[in-house]
C-alpha atoms as a PDB file:
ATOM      1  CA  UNK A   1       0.000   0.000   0.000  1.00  0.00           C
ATOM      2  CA  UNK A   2       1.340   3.295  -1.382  1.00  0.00           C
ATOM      3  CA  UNK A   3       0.402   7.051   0.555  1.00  0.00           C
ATOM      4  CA  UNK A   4       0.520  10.463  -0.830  1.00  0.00           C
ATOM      5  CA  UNK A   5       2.721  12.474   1.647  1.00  0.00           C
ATOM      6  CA  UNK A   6       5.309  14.233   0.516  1.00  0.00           C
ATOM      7  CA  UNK A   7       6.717  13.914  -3.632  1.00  0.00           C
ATOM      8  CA  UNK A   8      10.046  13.359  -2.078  1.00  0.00           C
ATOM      9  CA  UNK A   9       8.588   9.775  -1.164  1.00  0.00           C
ATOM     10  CA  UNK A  10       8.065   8.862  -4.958  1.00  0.00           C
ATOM     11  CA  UNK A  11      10.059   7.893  -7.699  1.00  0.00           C
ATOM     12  CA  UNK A  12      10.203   9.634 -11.049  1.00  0.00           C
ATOM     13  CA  UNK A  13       8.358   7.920 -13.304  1.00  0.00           C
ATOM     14  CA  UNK A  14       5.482   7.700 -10.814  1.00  0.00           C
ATOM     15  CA  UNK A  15       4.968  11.168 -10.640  1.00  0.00           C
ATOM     16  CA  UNK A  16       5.015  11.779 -14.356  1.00  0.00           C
ATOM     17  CA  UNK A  17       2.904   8.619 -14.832  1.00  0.00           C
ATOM     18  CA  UNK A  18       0.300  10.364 -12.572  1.00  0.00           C
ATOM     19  CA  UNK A  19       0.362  13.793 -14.572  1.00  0.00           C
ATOM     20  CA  UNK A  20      -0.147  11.900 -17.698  1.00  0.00           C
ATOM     21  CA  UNK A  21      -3.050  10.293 -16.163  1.00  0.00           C
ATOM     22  CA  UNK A  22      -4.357  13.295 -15.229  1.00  0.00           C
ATOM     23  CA  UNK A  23      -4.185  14.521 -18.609  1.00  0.00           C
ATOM     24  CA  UNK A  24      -6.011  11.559 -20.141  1.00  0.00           C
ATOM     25  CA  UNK A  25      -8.969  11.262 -17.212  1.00  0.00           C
ATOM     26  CA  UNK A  26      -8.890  14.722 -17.864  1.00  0.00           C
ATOM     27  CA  UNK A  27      -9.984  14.434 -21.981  1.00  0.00           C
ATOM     28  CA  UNK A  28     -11.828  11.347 -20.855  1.00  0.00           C
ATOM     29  CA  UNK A  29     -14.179  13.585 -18.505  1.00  0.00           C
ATOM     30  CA  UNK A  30     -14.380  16.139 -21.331  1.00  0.00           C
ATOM     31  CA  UNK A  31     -15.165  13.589 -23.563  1.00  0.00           C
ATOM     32  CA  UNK A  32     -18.026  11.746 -22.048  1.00  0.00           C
ATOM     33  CA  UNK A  33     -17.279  10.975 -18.501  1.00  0.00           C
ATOM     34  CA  UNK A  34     -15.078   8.632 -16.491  1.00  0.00           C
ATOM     35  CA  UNK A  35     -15.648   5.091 -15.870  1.00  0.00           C
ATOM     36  CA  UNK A  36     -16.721   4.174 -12.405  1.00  0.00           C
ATOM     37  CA  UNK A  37     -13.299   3.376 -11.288  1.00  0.00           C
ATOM     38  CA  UNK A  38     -14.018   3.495  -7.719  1.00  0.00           C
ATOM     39  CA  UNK A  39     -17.555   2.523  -7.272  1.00  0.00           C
ATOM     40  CA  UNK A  40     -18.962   1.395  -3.936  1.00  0.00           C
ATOM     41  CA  UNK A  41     -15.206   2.816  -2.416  1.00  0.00           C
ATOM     42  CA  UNK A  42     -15.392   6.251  -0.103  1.00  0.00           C
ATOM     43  CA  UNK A  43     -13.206   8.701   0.616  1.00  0.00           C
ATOM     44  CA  UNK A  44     -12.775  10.489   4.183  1.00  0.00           C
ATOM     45  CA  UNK A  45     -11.783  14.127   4.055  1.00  0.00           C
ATOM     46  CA  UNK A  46     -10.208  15.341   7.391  1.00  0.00           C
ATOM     47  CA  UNK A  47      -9.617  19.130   7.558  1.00  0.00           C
ATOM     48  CA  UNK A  48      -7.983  21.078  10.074  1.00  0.00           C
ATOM     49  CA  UNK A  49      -7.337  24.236   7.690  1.00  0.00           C
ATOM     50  CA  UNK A  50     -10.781  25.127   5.505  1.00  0.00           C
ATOM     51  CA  UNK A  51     -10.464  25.092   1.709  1.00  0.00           C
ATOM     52  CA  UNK A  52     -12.335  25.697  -1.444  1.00  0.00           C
ATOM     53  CA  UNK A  53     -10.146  23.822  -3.738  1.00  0.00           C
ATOM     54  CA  UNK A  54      -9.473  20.955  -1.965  1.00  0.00           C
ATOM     55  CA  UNK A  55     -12.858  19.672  -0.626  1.00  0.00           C
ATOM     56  CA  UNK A  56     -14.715  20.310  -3.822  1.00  0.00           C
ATOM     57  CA  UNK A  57     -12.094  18.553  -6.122  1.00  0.00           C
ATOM     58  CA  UNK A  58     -12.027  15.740  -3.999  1.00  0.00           C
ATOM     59  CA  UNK A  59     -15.834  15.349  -3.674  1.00  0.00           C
ATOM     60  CA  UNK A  60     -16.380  15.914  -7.420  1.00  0.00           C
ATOM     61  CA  UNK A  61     -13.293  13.886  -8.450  1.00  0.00           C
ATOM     62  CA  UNK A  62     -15.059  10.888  -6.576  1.00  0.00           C
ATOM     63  CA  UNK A  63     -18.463  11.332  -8.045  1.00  0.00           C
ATOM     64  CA  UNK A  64     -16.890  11.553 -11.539  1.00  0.00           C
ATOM     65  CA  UNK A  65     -15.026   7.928 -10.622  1.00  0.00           C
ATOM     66  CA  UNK A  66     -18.068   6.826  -9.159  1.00  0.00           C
ATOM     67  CA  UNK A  67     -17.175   6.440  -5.680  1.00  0.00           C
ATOM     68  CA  UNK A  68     -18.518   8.711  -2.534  1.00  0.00           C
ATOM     69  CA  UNK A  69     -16.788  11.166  -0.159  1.00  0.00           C
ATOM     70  CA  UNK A  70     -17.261  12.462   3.313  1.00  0.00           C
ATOM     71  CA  UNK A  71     -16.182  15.490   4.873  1.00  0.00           C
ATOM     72  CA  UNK A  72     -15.398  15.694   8.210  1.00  0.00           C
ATOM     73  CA  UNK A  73     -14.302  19.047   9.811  1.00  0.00           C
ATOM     74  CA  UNK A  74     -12.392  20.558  13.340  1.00  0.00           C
ATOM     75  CA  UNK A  75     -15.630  19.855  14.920  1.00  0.00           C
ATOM     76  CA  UNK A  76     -16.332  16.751  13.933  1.00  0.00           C
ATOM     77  CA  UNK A  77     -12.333  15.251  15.001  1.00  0.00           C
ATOM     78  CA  UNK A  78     -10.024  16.927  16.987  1.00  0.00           C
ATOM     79  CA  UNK A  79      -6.586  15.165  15.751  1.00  0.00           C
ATOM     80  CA  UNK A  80      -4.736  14.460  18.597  1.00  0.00           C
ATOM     81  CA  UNK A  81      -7.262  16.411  21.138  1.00  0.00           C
ATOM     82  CA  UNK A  82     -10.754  14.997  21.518  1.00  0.00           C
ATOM     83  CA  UNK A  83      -9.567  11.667  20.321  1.00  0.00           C
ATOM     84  CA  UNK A  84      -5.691  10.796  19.356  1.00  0.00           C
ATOM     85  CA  UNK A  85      -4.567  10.549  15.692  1.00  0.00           C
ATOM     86  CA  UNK A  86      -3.985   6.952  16.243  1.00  0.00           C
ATOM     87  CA  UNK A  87      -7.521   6.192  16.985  1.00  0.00           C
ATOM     88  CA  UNK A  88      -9.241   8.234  14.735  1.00  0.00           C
ATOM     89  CA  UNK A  89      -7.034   6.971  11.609  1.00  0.00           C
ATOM     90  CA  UNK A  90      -7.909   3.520  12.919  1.00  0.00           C
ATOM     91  CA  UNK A  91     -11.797   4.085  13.116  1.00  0.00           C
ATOM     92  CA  UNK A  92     -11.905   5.574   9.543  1.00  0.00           C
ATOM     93  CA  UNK A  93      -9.772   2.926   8.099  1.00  0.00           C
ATOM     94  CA  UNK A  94     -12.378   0.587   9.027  1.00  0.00           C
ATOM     95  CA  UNK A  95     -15.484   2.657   7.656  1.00  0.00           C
ATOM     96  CA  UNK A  96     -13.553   3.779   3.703  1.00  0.00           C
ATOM     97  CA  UNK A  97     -10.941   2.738   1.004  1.00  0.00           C
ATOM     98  CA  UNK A  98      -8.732   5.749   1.703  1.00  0.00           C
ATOM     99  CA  UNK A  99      -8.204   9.070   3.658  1.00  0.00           C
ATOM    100  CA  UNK A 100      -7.381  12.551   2.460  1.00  0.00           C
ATOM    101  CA  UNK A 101      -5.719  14.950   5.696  1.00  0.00           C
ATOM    102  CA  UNK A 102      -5.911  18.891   4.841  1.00  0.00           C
ATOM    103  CA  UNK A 103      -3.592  19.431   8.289  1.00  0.00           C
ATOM    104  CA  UNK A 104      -1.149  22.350   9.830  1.00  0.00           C
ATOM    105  CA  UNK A 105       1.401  20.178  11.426  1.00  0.00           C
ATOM    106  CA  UNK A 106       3.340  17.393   8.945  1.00  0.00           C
ATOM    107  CA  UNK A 107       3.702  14.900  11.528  1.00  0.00           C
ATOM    108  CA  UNK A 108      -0.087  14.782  11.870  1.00  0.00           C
ATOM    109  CA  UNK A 109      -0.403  13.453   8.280  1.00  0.00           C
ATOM    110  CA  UNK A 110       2.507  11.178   8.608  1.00  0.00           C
ATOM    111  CA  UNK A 111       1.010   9.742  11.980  1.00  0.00           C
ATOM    112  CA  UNK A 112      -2.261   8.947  10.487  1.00  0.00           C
ATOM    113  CA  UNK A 113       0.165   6.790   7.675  1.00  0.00           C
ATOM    114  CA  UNK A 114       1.522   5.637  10.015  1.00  0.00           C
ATOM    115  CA  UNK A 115      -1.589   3.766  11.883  1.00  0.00           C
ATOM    116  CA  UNK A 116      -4.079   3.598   8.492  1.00  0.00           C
ATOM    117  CA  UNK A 117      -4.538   0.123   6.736  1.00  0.00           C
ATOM    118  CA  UNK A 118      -6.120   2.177   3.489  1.00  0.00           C
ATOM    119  CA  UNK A 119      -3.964   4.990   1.412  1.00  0.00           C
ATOM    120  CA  UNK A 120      -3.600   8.587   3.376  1.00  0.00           C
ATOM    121  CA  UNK A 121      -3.374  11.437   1.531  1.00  0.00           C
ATOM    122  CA  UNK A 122      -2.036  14.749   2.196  1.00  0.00           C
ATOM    123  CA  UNK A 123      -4.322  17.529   0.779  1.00  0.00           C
ATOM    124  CA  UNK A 124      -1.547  19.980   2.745  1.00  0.00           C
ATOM    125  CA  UNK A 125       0.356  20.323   5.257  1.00  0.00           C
ATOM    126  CA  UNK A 126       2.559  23.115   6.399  1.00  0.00           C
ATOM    127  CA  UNK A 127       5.464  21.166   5.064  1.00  0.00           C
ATOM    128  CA  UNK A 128       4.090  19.817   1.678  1.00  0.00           C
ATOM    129  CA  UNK A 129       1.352  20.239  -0.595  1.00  0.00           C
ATOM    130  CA  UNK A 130       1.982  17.453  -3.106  1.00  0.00           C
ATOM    131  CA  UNK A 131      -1.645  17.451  -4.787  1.00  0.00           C
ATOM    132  CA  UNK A 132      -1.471  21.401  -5.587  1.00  0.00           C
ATOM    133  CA  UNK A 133       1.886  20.196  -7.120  1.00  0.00           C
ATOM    134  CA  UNK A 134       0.628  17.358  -9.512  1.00  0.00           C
ATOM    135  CA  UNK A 135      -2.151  20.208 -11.003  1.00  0.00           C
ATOM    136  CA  UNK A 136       0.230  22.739 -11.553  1.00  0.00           C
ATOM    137  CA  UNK A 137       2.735  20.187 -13.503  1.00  0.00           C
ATOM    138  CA  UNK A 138      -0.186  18.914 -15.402  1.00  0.00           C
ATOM    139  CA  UNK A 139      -1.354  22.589 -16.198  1.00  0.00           C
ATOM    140  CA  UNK A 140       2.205  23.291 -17.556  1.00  0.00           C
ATOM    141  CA  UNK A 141       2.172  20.265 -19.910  1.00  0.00           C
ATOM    142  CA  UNK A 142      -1.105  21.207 -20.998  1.00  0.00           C
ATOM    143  CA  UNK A 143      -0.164  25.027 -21.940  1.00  0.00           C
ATOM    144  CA  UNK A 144       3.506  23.926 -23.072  1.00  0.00           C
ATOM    145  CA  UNK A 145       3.183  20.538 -24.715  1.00  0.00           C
ATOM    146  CA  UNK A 146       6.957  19.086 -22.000  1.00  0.00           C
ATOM    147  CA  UNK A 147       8.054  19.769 -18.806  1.00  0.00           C
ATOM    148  CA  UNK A 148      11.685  18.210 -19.027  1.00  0.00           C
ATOM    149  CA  UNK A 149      13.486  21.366 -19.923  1.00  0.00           C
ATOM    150  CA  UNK A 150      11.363  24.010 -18.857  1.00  0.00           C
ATOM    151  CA  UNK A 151      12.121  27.077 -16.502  1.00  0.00           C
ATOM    152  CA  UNK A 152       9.637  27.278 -13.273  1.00  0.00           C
ATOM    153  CA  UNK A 153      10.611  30.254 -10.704  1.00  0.00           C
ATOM    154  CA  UNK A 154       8.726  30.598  -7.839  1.00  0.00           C
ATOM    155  CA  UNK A 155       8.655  34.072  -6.693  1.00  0.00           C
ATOM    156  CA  UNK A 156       8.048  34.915  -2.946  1.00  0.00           C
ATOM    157  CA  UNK A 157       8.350  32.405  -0.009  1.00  0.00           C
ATOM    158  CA  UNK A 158       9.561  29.465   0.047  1.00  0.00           C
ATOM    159  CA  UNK A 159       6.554  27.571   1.531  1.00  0.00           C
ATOM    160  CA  UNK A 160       5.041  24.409   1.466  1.00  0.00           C
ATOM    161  CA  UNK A 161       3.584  24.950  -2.040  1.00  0.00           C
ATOM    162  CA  UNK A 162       6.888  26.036  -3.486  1.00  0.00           C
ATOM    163  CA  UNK A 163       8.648  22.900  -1.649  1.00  0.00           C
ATOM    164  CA  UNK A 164       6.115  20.422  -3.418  1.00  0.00           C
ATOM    165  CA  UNK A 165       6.045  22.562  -6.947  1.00  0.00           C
ATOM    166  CA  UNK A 166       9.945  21.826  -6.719  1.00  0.00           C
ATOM    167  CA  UNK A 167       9.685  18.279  -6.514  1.00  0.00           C
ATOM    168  CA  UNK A 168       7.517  17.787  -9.111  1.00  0.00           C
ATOM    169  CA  UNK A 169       9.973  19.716 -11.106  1.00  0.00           C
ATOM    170  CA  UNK A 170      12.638  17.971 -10.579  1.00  0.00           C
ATOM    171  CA  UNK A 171      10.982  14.804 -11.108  1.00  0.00           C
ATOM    172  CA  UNK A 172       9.882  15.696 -14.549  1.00  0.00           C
ATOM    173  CA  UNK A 173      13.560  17.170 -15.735  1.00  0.00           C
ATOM    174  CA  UNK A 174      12.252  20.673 -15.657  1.00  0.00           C
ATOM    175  CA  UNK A 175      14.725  23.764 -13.988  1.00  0.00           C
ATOM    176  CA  UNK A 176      13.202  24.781 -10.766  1.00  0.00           C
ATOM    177  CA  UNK A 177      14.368  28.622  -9.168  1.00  0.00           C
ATOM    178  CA  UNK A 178      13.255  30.067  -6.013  1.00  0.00           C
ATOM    179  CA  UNK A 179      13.439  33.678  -5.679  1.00  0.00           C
ATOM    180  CA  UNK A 180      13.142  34.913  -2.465  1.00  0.00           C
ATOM    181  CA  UNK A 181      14.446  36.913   0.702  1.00  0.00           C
ATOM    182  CA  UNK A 182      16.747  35.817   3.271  1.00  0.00           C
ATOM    183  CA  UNK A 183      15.244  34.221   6.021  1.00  0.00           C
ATOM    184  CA  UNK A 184      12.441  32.958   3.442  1.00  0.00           C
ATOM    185  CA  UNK A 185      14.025  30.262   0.735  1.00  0.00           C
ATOM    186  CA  UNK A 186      13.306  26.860   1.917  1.00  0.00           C
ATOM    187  CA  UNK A 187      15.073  24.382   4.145  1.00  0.00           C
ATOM    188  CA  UNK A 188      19.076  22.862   2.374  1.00  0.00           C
ATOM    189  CA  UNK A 189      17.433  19.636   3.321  1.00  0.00           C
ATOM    190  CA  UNK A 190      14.511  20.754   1.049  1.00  0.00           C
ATOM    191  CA  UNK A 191      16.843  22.002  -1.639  1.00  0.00           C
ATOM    192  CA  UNK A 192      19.425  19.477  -1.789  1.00  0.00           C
ATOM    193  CA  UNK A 193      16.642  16.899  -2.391  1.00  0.00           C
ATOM    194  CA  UNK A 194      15.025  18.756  -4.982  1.00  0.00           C
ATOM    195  CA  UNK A 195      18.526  18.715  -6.555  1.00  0.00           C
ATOM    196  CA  UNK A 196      19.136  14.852  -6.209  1.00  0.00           C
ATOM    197  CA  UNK A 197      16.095  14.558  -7.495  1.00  0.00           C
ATOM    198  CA  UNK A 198      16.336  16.750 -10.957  1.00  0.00           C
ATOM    199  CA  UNK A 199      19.997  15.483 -11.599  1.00  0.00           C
ATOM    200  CA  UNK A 200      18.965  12.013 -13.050  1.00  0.00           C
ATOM    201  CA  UNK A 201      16.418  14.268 -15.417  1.00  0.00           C
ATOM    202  CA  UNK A 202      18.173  16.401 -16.354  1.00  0.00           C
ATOM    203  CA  UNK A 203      17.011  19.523 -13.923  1.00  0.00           C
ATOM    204  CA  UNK A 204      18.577  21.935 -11.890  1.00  0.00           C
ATOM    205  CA  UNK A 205      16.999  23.706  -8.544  1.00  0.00           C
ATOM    206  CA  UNK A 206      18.618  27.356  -8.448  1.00  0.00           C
ATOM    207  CA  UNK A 207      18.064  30.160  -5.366  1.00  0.00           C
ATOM    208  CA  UNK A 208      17.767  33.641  -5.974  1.00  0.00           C
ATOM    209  CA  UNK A 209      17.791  36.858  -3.968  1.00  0.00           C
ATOM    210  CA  UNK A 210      17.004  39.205  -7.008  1.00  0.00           C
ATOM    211  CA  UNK A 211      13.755  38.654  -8.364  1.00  0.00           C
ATOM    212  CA  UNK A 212      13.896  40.562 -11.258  1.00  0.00           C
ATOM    213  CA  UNK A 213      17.064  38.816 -12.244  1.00  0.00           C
ATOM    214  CA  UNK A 214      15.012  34.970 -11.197  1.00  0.00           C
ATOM    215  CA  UNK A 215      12.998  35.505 -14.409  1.00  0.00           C
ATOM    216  CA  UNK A 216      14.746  36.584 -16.760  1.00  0.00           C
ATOM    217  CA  UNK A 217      14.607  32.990 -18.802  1.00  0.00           C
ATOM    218  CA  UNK A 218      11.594  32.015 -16.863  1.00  0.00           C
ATOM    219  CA  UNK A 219       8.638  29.889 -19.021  1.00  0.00           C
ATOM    220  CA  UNK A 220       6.413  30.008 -15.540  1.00  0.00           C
ATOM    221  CA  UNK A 221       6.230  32.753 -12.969  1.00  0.00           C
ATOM    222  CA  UNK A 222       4.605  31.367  -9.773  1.00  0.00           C
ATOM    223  CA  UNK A 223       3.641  33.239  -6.502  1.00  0.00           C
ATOM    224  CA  UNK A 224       1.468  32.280  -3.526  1.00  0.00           C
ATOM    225  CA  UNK A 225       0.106  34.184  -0.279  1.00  0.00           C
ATOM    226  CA  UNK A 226       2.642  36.263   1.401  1.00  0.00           C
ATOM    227  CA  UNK A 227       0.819  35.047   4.858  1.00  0.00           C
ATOM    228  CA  UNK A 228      -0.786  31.423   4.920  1.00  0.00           C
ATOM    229  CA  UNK A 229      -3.019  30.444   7.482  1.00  0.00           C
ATOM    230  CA  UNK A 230      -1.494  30.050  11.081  1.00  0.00           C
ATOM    231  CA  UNK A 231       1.054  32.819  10.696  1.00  0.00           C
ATOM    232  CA  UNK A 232      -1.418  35.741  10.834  1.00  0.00           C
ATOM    233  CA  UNK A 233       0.855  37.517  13.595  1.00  0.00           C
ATOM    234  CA  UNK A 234       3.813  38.091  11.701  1.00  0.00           C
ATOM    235  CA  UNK A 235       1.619  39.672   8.680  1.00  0.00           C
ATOM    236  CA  UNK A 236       2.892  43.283   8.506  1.00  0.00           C
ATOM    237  CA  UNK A 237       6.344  41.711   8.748  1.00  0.00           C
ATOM    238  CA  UNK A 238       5.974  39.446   5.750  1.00  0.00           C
ATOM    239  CA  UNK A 239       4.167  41.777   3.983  1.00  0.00           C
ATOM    240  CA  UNK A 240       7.222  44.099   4.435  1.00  0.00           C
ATOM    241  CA  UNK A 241       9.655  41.690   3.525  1.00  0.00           C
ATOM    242  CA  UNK A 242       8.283  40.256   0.789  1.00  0.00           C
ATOM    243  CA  UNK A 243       6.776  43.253  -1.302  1.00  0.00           C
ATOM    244  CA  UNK A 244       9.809  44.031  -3.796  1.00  0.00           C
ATOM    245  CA  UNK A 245       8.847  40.523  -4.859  1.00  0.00           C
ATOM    246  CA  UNK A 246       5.481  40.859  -5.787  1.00  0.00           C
ATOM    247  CA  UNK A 247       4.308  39.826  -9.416  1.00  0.00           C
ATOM    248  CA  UNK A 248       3.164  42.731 -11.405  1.00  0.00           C
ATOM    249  CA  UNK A 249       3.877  44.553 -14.468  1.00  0.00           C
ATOM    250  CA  UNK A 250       7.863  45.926 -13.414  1.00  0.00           C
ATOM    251  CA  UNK A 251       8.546  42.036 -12.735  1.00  0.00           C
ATOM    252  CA  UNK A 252       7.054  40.453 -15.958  1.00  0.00           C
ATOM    253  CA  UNK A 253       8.718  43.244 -18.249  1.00  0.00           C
ATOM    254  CA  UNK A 254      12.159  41.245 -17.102  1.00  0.00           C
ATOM    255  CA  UNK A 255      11.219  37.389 -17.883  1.00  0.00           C
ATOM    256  CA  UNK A 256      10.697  36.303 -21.625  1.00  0.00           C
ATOM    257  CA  UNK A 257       7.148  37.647 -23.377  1.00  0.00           C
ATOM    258  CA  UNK A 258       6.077  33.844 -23.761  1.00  0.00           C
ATOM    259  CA  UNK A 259       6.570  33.798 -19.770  1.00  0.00           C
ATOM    260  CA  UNK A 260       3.125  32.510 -18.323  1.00  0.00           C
ATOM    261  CA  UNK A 261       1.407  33.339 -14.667  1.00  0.00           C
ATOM    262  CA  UNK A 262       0.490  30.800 -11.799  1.00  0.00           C
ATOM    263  CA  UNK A 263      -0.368  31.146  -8.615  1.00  0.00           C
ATOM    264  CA  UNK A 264      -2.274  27.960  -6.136  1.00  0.00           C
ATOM    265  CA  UNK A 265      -4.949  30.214  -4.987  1.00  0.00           C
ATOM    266  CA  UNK A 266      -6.483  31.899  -2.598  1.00  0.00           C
ATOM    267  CA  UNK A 267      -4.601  35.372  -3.933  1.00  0.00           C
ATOM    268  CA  UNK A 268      -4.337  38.347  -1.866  1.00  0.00           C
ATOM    269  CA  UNK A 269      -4.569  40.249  -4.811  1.00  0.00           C
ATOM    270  CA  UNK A 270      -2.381  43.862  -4.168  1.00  0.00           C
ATOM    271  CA  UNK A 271      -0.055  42.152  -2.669  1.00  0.00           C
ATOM    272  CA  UNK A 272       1.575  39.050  -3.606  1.00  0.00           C
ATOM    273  CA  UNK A 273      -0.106  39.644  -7.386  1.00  0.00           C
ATOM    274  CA  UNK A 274      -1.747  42.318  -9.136  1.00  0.00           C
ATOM    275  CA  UNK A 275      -5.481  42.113 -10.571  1.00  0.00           C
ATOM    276  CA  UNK A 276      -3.764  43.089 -13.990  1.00  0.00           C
ATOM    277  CA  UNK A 277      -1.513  40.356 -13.706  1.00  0.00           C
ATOM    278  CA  UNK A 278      -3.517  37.631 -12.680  1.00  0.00           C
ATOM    279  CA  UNK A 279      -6.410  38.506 -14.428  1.00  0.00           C
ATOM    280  CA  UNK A 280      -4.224  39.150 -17.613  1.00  0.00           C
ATOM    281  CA  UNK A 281      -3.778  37.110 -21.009  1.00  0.00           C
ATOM    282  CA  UNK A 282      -0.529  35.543 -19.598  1.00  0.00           C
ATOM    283  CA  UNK A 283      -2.689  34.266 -16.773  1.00  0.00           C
ATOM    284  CA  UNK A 284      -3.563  30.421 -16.303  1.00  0.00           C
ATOM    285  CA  UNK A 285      -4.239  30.624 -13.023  1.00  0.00           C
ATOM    286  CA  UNK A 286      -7.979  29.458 -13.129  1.00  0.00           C
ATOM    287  CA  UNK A 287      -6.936  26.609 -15.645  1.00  0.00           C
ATOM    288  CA  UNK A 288      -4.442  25.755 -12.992  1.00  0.00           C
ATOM    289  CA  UNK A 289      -7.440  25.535 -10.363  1.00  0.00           C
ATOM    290  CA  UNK A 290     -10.121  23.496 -12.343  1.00  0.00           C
ATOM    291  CA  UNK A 291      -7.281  21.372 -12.651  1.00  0.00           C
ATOM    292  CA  UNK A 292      -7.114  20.169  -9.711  1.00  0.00           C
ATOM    293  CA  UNK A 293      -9.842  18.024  -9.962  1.00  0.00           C
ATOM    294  CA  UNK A 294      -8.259  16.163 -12.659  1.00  0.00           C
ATOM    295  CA  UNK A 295      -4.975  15.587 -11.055  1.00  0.00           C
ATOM    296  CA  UNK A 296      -7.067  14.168  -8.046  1.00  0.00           C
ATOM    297  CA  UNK A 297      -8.303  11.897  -9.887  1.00  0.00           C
ATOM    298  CA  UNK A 298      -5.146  10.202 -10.615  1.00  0.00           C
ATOM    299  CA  UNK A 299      -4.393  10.175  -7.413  1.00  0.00           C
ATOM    300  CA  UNK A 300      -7.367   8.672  -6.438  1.00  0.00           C
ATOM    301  CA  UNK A 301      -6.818   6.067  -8.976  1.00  0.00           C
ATOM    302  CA  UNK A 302      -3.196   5.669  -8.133  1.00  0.00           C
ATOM    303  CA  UNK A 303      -3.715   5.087  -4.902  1.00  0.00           C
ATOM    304  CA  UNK A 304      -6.972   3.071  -5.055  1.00  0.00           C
ATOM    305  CA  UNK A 305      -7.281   1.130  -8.182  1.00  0.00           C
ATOM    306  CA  UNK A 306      -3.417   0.598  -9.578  1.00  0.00           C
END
């Protein structure tokens, strides 16, 4: 039995099998519908952190496989408070076929792993968001036709999403940069992985402290929220910090014209990204978000069916 932690866990060819999957259940869906892959099977969906994206991929990307989820919020389980983590992965291991966590603290997701007897999922933690990962990959294949080769620079902090989008590049043989302030890149332990990881491929990982100079051969510009839940308190200090690396017109006249916008949603929009930007021609970011249904899918099927 395989889980979905952390893209670091995974080899290579797994991860670009599942983006390729994605694509096809993706034309498959378009075309018709999706086979019921995962009738009479049910999904749990644990969330400590609320989300749009997450919940309502999942539950549609069930339906369309023909399988059922349930959602079950802070006030339903209290991980590791009203009942332990042990227990309650134990008690919904015996009730569904597999388990998707949307958690703050890593080791949560990695303890329920730890005790389940059906596929765990990570739908984020404040380590790794591997899902977002697999949807942005697949919505850079789509717009590009490759991935090995390509130049992805994540612009801003070096957060969970960037750690996962990093992976997944270097998996794929794509060059992955990080532009970012001191005090904000991510972990070397991070960063020399993503480098063992992209040298088989043919990929590099890069860190930059100039932003401007980050994008200058850039095919994908990337940002996310300056302040992600849980870190509310330090928010005029972040937003300080991390403004001369927002995404706007000044930084896109520096990266190639053919350069394209992403960003994992929700935006603060003024601050990490301008309206003109991410509402502009160059955007995909809402291509990028109704695709994360599709690469849920594959997971799903990964996971539950392969």
């Amino acid at each position: 039995m395989k889980h979905f932690l952390d893209l670091g866990d995974w080899p290579s060819d797994s991860i670009q099998h599942l983006i390729h999957n994605a694509a096809r259940l993706k034309a498959e869906w378009k075309n018709g519908g999706n086979p019921p892959l995962l009738r009479g099977q049910t999904l749990a969906m644990v969330f400590q952190k609320p989300s749009l994206r997450t919940r309502v991929s999942f539950e549609i990307a069930m339906q369309h496989l023909g399988g059922n989820a349930i959602m079950l919020g802070p006030d339903e389980i209290g991980l590791g408070k009203r009942e332990s983590i042990a227990d309650v992965t134990r008690v919904l291991a015996g009730y569904t076929q597999a388990i998707m966590a949307r958690v703050f603290d890593h080791d949560h997701v990695t303890e329920m792993a730890r005790w389940s007897r059906v596929p765990v999922i990570n739908g984020l933690s404040d380590s790794h968001h591997p899902c977002q990962a697999i949807a942005d990959l697949l919505t850079i294949y789509e717009h590009f036709g490759q991935l090995r080769g390509l130049r992805i620079v994540f612009v801003g902090d070096g957060n969970n999403v960037a750690a996962s989008l990093g992976q997944a590049a270097a998996h794929t043989g794509a060059h992955f940069t990080l532009a970012a302030p001191a005090g904000y890149t991510m972990s070397e332990e991070i960063l020399e992985q993503i480098a063992t990881l992209a040298e088989p491929q043919g990929g590099t990982v890069e860190v930059y402290h100039d932003p401007l100079e980050a994008v200058r051969n850039a095919d994908v510009i990337y940002t996310d929220t300056w302040v992600s839940m849980g870190q509310e308190a330090d928010t005029a200090r972040r937003i300080q910090d991390l403004t001369p690396y927002q995404v706007n017109a000044t930084l896109l006249a520096s990266a190639p014209a053919h350069a394209m916008i992403m960003h994992c949603l929700p935006a603060h929009r003024g601050q990490e990204i301008t309206d003109e930007l991410a509402d502009g021609e160059r955007s995909i970011i809402f291509q990028q978000a109704e695709n994360r249904l599709h690469a849920q899918k594959a997971i799903l099927v990964q996971l539950m069916v392969d």
